[in-house]
Protein backbone atom coordinates (compact mmCIF):
# COMPACT_ATOMS: atom_id res chain seq x y z
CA UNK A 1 3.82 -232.23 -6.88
CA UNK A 2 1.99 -235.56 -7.05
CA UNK A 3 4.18 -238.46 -5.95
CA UNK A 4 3.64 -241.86 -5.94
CA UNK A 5 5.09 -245.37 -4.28
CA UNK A 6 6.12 -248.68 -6.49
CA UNK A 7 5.87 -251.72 -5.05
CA UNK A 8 9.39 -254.02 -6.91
CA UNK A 9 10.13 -257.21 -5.51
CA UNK A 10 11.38 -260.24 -6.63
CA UNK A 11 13.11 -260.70 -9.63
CA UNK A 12 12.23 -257.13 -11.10
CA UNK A 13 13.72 -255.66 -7.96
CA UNK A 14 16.95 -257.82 -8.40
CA UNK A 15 18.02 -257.34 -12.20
CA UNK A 16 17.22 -253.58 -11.30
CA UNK A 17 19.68 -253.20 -8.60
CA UNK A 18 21.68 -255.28 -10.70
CA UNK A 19 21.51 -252.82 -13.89
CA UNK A 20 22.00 -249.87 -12.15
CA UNK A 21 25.45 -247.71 -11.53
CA UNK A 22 26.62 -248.66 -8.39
CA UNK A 23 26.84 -244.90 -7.70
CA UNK A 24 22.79 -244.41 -8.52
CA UNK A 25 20.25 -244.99 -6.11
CA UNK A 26 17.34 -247.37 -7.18
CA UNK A 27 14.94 -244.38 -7.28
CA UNK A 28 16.87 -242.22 -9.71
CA UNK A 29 17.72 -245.41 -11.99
CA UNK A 30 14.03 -246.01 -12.22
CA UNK A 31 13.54 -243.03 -12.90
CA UNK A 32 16.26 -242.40 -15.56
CA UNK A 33 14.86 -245.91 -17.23
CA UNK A 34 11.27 -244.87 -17.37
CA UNK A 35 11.97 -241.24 -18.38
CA UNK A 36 14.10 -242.91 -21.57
CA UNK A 37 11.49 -245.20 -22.31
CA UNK A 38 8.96 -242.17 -22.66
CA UNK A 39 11.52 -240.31 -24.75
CA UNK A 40 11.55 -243.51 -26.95
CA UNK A 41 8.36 -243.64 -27.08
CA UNK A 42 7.35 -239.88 -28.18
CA UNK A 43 10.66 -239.85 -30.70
CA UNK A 44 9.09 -243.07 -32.57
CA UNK A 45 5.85 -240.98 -32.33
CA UNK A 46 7.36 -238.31 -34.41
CA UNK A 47 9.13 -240.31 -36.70
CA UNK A 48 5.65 -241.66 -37.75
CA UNK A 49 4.14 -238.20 -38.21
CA UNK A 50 7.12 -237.19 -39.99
CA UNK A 51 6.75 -240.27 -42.26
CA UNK A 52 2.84 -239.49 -42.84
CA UNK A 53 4.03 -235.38 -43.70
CA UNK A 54 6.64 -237.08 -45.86
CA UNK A 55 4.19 -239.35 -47.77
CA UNK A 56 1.35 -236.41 -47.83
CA UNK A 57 3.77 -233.56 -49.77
CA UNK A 58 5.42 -233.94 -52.40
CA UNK A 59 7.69 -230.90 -52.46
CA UNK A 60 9.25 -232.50 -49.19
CA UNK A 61 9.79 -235.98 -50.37
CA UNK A 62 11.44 -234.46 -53.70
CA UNK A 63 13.71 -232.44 -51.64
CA UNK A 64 14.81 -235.63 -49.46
CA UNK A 65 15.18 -237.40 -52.89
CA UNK A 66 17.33 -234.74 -54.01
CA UNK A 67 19.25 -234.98 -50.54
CA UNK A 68 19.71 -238.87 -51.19
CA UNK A 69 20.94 -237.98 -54.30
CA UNK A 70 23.77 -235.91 -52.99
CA UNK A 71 27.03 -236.80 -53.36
CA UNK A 72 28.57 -235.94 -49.73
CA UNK A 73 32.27 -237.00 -50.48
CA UNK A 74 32.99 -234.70 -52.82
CA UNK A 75 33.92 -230.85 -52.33
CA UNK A 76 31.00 -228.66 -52.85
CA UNK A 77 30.77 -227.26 -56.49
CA UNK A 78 31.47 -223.29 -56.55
CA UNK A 79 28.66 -220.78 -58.69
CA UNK A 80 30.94 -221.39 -61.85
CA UNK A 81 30.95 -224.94 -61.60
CA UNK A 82 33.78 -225.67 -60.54
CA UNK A 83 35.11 -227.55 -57.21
């Protein structure tokens, strides 16, 4: 496993051990912090791709139209019908 060493000081180094649980080590709070960041980061990713798929078929945006549509307050209508 490749490893490697970060060099915080100052200020950055101070608000960190500031943020961080006072039961979490500065190591795993960095980590934690950077490994949310990425999942951020690749979540937005998707939400663009999804957006593109959305925009590029039809039959998917008329179904999510039809979703919007739905009135979720209400009991669901049986076969006959009737709620």
């Amino acid at each position: 496993m490749k490893a490697t060493t970060i060099k915080l000081e100052g200020e950055l180094l101070s608000d960190l051990e500031a943020g961080k649980p006072a039961d979490q080590s500065l190591t795993a709070y960095v980590r934690t912090v950077l490994r949310e960041n990425l999942d951020r980061i690749e979540v937005r990713e998707a939400a663009v791709a999804y957006r593109a798929f959305v925009e590029s078929n039809e039959n998917e945006k008329a179904l999510l139209d039809e979703w919007d549509r739905a009135d979720l307050n209400s009991p669901p209508l049986r076969k006959n019908g009737t709620s």
